[in-house]
Protein backbone atom coordinates (compact mmCIF):
# COMPACT_ATOMS: atom_id res chain seq x y z
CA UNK A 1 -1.73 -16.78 2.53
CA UNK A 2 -5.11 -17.80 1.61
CA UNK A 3 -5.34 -19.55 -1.68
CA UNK A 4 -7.40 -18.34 -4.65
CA UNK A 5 -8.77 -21.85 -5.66
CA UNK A 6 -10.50 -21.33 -1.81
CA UNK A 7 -12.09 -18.20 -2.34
CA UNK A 8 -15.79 -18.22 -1.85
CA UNK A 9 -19.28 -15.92 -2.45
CA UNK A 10 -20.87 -14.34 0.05
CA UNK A 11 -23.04 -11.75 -2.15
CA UNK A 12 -24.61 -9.91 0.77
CA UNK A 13 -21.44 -9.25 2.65
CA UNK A 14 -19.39 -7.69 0.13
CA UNK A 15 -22.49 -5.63 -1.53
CA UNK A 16 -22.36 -3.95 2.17
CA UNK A 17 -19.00 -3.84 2.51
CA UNK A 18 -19.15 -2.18 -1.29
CA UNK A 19 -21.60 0.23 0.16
CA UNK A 20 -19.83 1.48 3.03
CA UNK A 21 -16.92 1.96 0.41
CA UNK A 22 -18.62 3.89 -1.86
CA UNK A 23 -20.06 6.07 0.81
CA UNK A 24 -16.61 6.49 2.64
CA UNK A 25 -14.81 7.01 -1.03
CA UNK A 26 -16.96 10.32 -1.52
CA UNK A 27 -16.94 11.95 1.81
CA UNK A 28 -12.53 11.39 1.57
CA UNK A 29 -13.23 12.89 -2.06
CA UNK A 30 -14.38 16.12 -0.16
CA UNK A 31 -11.97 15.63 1.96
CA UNK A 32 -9.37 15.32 -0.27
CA UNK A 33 -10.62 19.17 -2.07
CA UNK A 34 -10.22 20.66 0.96
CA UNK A 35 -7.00 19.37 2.01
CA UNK A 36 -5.33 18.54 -1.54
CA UNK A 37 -3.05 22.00 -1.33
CA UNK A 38 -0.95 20.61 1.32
CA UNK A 39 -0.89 17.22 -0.20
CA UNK A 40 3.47 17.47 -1.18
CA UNK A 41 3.96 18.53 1.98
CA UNK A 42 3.92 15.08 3.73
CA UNK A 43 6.93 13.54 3.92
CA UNK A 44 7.37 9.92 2.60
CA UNK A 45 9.97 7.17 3.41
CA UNK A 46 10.25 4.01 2.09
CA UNK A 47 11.65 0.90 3.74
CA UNK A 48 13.04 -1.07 0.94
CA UNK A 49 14.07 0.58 -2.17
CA UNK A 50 14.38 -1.93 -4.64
CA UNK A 51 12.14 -2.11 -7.76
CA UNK A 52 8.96 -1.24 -6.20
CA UNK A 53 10.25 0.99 -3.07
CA UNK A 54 12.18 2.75 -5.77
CA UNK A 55 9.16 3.04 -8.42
CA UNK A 56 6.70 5.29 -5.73
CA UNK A 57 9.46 6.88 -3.75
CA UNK A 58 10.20 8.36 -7.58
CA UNK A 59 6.58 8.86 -8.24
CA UNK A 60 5.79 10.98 -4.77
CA UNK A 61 9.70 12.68 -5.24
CA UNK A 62 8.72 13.96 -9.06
CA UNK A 63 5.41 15.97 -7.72
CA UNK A 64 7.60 17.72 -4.87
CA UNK A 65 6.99 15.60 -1.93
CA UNK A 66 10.53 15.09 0.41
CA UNK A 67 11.30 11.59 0.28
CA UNK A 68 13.76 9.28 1.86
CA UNK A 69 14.47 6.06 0.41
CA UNK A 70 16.45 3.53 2.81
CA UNK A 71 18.01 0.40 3.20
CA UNK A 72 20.85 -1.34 4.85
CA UNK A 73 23.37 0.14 2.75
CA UNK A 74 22.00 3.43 1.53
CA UNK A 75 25.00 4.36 -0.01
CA UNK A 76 23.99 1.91 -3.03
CA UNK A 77 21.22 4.26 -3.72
CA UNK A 78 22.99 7.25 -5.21
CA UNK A 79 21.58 6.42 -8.46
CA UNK A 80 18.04 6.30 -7.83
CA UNK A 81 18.29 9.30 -5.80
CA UNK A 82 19.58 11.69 -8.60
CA UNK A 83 17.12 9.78 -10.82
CA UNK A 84 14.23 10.67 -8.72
CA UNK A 85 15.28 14.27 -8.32
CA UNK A 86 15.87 17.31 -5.86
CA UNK A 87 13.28 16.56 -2.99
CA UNK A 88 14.69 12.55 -2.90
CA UNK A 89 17.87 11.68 -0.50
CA UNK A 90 19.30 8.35 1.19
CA UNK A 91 19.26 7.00 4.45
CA UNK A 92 19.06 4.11 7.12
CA UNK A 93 16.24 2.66 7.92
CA UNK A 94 16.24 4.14 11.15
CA UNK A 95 16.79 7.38 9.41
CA UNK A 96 13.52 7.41 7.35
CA UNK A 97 11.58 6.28 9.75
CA UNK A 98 12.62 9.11 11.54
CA UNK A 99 12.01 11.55 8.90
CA UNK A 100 8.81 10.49 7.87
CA UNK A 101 5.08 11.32 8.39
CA UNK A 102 4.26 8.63 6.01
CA UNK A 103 5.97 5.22 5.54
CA UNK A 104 5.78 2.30 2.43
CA UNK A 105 7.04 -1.23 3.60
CA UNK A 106 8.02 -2.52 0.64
CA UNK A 107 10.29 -5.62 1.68
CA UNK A 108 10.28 -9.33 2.18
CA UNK A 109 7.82 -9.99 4.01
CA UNK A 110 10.29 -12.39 6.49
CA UNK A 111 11.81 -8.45 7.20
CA UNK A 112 8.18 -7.65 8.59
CA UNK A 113 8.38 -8.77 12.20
CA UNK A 114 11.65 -7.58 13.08
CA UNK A 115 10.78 -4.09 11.81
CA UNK A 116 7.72 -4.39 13.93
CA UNK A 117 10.45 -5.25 16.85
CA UNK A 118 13.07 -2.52 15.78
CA UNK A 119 10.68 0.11 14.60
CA UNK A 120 7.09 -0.41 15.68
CA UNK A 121 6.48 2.25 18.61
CA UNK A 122 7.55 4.19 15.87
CA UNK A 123 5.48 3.70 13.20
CA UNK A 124 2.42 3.97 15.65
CA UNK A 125 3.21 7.51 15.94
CA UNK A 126 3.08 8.05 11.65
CA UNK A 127 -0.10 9.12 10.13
CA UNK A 128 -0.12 6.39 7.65
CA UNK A 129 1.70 2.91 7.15
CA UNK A 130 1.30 1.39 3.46
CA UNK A 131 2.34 -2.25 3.59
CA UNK A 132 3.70 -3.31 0.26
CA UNK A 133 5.10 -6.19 0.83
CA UNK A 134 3.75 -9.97 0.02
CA UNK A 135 4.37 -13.04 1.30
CA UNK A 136 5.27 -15.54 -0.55
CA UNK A 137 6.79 -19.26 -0.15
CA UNK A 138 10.48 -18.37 -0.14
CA UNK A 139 9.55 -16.47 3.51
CA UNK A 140 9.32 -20.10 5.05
CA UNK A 141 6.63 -22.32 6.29
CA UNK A 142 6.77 -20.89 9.74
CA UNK A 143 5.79 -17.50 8.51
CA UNK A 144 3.45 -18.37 6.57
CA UNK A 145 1.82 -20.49 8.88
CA UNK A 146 1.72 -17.48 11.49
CA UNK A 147 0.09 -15.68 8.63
CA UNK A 148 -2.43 -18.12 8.37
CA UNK A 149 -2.92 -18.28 11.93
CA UNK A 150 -3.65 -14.98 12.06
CA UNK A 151 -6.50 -14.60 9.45
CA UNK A 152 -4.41 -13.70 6.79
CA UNK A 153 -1.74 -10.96 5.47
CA UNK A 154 -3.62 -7.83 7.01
CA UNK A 155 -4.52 -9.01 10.27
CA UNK A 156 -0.79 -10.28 10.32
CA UNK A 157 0.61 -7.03 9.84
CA UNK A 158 -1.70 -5.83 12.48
CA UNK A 159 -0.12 -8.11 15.11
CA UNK A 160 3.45 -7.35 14.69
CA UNK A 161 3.27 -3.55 13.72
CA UNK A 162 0.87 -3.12 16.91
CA UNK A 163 -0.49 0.29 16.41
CA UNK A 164 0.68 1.67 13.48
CA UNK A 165 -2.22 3.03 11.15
CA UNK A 166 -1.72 0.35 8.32
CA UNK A 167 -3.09 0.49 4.73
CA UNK A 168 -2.04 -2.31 2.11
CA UNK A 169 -2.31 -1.35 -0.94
CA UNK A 170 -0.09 -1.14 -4.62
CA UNK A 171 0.16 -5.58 -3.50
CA UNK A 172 -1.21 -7.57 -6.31
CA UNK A 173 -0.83 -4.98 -9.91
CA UNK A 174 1.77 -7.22 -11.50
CA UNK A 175 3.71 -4.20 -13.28
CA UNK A 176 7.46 -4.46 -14.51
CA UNK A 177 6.66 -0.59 -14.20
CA UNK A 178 4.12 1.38 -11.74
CA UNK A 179 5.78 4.82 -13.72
CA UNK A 180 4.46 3.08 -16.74
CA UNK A 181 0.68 2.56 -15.87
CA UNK A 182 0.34 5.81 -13.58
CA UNK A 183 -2.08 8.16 -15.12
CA UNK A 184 -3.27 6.05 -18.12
CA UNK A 185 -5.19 7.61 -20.26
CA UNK A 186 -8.70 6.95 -21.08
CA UNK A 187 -7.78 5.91 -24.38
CA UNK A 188 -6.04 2.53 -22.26
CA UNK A 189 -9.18 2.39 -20.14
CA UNK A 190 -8.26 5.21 -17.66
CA UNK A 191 -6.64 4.85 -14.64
CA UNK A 192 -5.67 1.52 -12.69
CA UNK A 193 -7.57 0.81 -9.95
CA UNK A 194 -5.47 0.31 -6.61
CA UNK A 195 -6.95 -2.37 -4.42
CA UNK A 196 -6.83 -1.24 -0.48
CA UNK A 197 -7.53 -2.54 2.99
CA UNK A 198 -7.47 -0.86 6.79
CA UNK A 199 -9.10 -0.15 9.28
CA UNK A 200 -8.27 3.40 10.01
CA UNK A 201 -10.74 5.71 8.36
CA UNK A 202 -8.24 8.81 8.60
CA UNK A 203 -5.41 6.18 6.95
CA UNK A 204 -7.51 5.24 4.40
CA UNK A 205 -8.18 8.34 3.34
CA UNK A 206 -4.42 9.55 3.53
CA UNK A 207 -3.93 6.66 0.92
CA UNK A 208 -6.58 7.29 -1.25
CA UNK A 209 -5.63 11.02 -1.38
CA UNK A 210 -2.07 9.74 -2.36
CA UNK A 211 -2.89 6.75 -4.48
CA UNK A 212 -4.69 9.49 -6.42
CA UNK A 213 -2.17 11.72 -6.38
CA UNK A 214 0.44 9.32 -8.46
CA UNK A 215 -2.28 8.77 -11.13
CA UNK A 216 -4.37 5.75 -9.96
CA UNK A 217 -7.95 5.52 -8.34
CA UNK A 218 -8.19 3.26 -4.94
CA UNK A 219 -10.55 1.32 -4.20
CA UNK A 220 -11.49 0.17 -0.84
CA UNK A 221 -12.20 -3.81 -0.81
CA UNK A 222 -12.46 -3.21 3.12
CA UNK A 223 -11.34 -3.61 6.17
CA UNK A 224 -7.42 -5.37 7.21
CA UNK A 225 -9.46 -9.00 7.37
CA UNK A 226 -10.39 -8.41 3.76
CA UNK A 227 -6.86 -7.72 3.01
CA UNK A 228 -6.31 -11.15 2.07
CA UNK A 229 -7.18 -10.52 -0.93
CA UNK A 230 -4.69 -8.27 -1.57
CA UNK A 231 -2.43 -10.85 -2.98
CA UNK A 232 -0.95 -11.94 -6.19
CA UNK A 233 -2.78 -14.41 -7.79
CA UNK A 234 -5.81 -13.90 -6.00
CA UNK A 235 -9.21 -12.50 -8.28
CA UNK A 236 -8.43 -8.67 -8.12
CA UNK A 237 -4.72 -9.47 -8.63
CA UNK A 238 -3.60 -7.98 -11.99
CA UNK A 239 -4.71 -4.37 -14.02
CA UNK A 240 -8.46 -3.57 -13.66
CA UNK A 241 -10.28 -0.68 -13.81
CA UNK A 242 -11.93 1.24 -10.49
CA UNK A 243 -15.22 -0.14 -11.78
CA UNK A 244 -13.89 -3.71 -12.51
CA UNK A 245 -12.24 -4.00 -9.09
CA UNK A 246 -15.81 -3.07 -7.24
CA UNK A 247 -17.47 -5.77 -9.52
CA UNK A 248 -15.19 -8.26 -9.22
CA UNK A 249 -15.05 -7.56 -4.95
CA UNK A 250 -18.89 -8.77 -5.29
CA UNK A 251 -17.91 -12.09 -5.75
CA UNK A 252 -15.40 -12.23 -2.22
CA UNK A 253 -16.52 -13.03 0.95
């Protein structure tokens, strides 16, 4: 994981990475008009379902979309299924991915290459991947060396879920609550920005659309190299506005 004291400038990179953004952000905004109605139709899994997992399974499951939550023993997760309502139900992991047209990896990130073993011809066949989930110290050395080696978290992710469509996002917001900052009003500054990274234009956009959707704006910081960023700690860690995340992506390289 690359660390924030090492970041560095590199003006005229990111202002055209920034630029392609922008331009990509408005055509999915079209996009999104025309395809919006069909939006709660996808259905959404998540692997993990503890704080986070269980925070936008919730969100998608209270606008209507189907949603499985999973995890080794989804019998634990009776509560949060009645909490999150009608469309929401329980399974194994192999279950949801099953079920799904859209998956959010929202575990330790030492659970990430043995999914990619278990699961990964799999996910290559969903429309969308969201990858959650952060390294951090207690993963081991060894992984996050391999991280390293790899050019950081995105590029990882790349390597051991080998051809899924994979979009990090919802990584670095610091929230004891996502329910709580969805939708803020303008009064608090308007809506969170979402930091995201891929490399799959029709992915991206499928996140976007559904970042949206839960009451946050995305914004692309680029492509899954740039996606070490995406990190806590890192200078777009934290709650910032759409237009604070694009000016303070100006000063990454």
């Amino acid at each position: 994981m690359t660390n924030p004291s090492s970041f560095s400038t590199s003006r005229r990179n990111v202002l055209s990475l920034l630029a392609a953004g922008c331009a990509f952000a408005s055509a999915g905004a079209s996009r999104a008009f025309a395809q919006g109605a069909g939006l709660t139709s996808i259905k959404i899994a998540t692997i993990g379902s503890g704080h986070e997992g269980g925070s936008l399974g919730t969100l998608f499951a209270k606008l209507g979309h189907p949603v499985m939550f999973s995890s080794r023993h989804p019998e634990d997760l009776k509560d949060l299924v009645a909490a999150a309502g009608p469309t929401a139900r329980a399974g194994t992991v192999a279950e949801a991915v099953s079920f799904s047209d859209v998956v959010f990896l929202v575990v330790p990130y030492s659970a990430v290459p043995q999914i990619g073993q278990d699961f990964g011809s799999a996910l290559a066949t969903k429309q969308l991947v969201v990858d959650v989930s952060n390294p951090t110290a207690r993963d081991g050395q060894d992984l996050m060396n391999q991280i390293t080696s790899a050019g950081g978290v995105g590029l990882f992710a790349a390597k051991v879920l080998k051809g899924a469509r994979i979009v990090r996002a919802f990584n670095a917001l610091h929230t004891p609550s996502l329910a709580a900052i969805a939708n803020r009003p303008a009064g608090q500054g308007g809506p969170v920005g979402v930091p995201i990274a891929g490399n799959d234009p029709k992915a991206i956009d499928l996140a976007s659309r559904l970042t949206r959707e839960i009451g946050f704006e995305p914004v692309l910081i680029g492509d899954l190299a740039k996606a070490k960023y995406l990190v806590p700690g890192s200078p777009i860690s934290g709650l910032h506005t759409a237009a604070e995340l694009r000016q303070i992506a100006v000063g990454l390289s």
